[in-house]
C-alpha atoms as a PDB file:
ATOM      1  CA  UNK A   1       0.000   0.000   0.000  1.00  0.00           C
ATOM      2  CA  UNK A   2       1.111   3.869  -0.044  1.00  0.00           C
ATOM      3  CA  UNK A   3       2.678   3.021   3.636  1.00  0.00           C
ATOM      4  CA  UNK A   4       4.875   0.571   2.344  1.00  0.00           C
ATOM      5  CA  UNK A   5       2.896  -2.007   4.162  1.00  0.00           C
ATOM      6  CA  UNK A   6       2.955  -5.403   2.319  1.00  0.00           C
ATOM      7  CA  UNK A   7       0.157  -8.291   2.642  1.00  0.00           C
ATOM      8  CA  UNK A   8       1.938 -11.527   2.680  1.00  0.00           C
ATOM      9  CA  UNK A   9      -1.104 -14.615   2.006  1.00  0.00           C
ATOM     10  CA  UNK A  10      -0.126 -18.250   1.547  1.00  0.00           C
ATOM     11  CA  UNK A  11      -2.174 -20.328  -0.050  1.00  0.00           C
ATOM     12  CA  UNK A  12      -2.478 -24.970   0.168  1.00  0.00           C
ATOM     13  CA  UNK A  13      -3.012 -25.367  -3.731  1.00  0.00           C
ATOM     14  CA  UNK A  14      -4.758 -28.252  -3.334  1.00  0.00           C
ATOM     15  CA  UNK A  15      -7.471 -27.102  -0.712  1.00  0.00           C
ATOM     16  CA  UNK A  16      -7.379 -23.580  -2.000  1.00  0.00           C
ATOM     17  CA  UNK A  17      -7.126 -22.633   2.010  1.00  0.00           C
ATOM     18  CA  UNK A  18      -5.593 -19.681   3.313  1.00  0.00           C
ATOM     19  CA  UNK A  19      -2.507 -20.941   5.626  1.00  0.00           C
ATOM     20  CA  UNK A  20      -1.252 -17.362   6.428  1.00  0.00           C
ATOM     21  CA  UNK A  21      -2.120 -13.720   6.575  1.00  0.00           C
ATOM     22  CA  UNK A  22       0.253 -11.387   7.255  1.00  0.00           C
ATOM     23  CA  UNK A  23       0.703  -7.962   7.510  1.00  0.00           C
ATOM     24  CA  UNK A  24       4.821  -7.147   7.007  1.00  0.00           C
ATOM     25  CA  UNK A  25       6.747  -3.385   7.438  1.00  0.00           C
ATOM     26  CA  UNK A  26       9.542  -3.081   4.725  1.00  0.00           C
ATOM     27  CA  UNK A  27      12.568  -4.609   5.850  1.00  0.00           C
ATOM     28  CA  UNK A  28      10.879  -6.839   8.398  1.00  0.00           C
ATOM     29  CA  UNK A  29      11.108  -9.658   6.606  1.00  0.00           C
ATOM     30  CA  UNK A  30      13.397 -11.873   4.315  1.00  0.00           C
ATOM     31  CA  UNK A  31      12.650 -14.803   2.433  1.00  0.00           C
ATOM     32  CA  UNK A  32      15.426 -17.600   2.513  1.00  0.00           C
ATOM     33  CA  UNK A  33      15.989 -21.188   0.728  1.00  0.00           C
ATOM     34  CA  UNK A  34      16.558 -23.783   3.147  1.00  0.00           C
ATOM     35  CA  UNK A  35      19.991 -25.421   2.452  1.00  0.00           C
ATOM     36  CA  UNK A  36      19.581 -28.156   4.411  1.00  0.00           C
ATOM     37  CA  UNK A  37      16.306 -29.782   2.824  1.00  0.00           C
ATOM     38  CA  UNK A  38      17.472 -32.225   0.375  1.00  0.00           C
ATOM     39  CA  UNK A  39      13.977 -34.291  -0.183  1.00  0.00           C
ATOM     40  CA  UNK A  40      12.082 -31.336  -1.650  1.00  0.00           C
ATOM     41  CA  UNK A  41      12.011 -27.630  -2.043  1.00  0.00           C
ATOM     42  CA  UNK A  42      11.485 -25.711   1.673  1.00  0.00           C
ATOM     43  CA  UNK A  43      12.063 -21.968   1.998  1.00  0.00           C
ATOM     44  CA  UNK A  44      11.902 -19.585   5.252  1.00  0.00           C
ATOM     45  CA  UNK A  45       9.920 -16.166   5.941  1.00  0.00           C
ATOM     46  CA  UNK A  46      12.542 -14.664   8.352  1.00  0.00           C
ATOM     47  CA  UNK A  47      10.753 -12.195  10.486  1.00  0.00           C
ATOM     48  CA  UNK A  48      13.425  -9.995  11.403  1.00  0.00           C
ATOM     49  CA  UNK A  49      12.451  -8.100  14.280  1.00  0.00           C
ATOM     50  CA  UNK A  50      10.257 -10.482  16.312  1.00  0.00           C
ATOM     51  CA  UNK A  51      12.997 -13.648  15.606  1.00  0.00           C
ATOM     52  CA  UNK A  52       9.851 -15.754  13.988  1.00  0.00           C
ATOM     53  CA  UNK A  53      10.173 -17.916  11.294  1.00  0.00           C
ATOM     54  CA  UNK A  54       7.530 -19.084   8.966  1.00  0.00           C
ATOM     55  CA  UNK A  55       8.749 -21.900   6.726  1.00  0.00           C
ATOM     56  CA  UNK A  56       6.705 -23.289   3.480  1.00  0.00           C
ATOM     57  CA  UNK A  57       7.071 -26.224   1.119  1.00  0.00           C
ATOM     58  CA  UNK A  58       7.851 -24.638  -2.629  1.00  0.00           C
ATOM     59  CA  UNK A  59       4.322 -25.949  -3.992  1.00  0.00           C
ATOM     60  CA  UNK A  60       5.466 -25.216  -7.349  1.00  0.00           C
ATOM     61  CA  UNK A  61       6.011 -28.283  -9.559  1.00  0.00           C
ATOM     62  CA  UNK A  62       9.124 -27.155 -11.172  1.00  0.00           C
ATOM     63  CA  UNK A  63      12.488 -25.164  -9.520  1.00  0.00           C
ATOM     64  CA  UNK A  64      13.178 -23.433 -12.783  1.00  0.00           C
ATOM     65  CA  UNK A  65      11.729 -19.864 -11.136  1.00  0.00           C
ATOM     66  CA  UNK A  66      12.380 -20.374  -7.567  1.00  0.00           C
ATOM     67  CA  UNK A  67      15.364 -17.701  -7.986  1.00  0.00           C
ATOM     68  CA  UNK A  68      13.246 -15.279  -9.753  1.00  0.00           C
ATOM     69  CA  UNK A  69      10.315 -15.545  -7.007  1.00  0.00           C
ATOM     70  CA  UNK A  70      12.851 -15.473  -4.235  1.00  0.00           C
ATOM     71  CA  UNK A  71      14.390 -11.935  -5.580  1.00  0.00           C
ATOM     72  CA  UNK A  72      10.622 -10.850  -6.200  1.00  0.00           C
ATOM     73  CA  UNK A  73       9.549 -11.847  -3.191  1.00  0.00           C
ATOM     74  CA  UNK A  74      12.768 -10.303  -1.335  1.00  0.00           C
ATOM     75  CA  UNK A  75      12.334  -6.932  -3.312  1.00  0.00           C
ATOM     76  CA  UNK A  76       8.951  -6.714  -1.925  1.00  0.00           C
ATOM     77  CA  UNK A  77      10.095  -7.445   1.758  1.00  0.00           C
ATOM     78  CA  UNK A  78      11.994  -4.693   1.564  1.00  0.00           C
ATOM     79  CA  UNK A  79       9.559  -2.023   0.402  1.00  0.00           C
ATOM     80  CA  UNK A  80      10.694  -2.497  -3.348  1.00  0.00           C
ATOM     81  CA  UNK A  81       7.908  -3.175  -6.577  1.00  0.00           C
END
């Protein structure tokens, strides 16, 4: 929004259910792969400030844009369109 404010939603693609609704300040938050997760594709919503962590399985079928939507997603943490 004109604040800056950015409305982070995560969706289950299967059951169409909302899993999260947040509301983030730029530069609150940073989006992460997970290293360590070698049977599928995990990545981390760091939230900065209040040391919580939000972590999500990639529901995506293919890893060919999970770069591009990690420096999207990133830009927009940090009060960037």
């Amino acid at each position: 929004d004109e604040q800056g404010i950015l409305k982070f939603q995560w969706f289950n693609r299967i059951s169409k259910q909302k899993e999260l609704d947040l509301m983030l300040m730029p530069t609150t938050a940073k989006w992460e792969k997970v290293n360590e997760c070698k049977d599928g594709r995990v990545f981390l919503l760091r939230m900065i400030s209040a040391n919580r962590k939000h972590f999500f399985w990639m529901q995506e079928p293919k890893d060919d844009k999970d770069d591009e939507y990690s420096t999207n997603i990133n830009k927009l943490c940090n009060g960037e369109s």
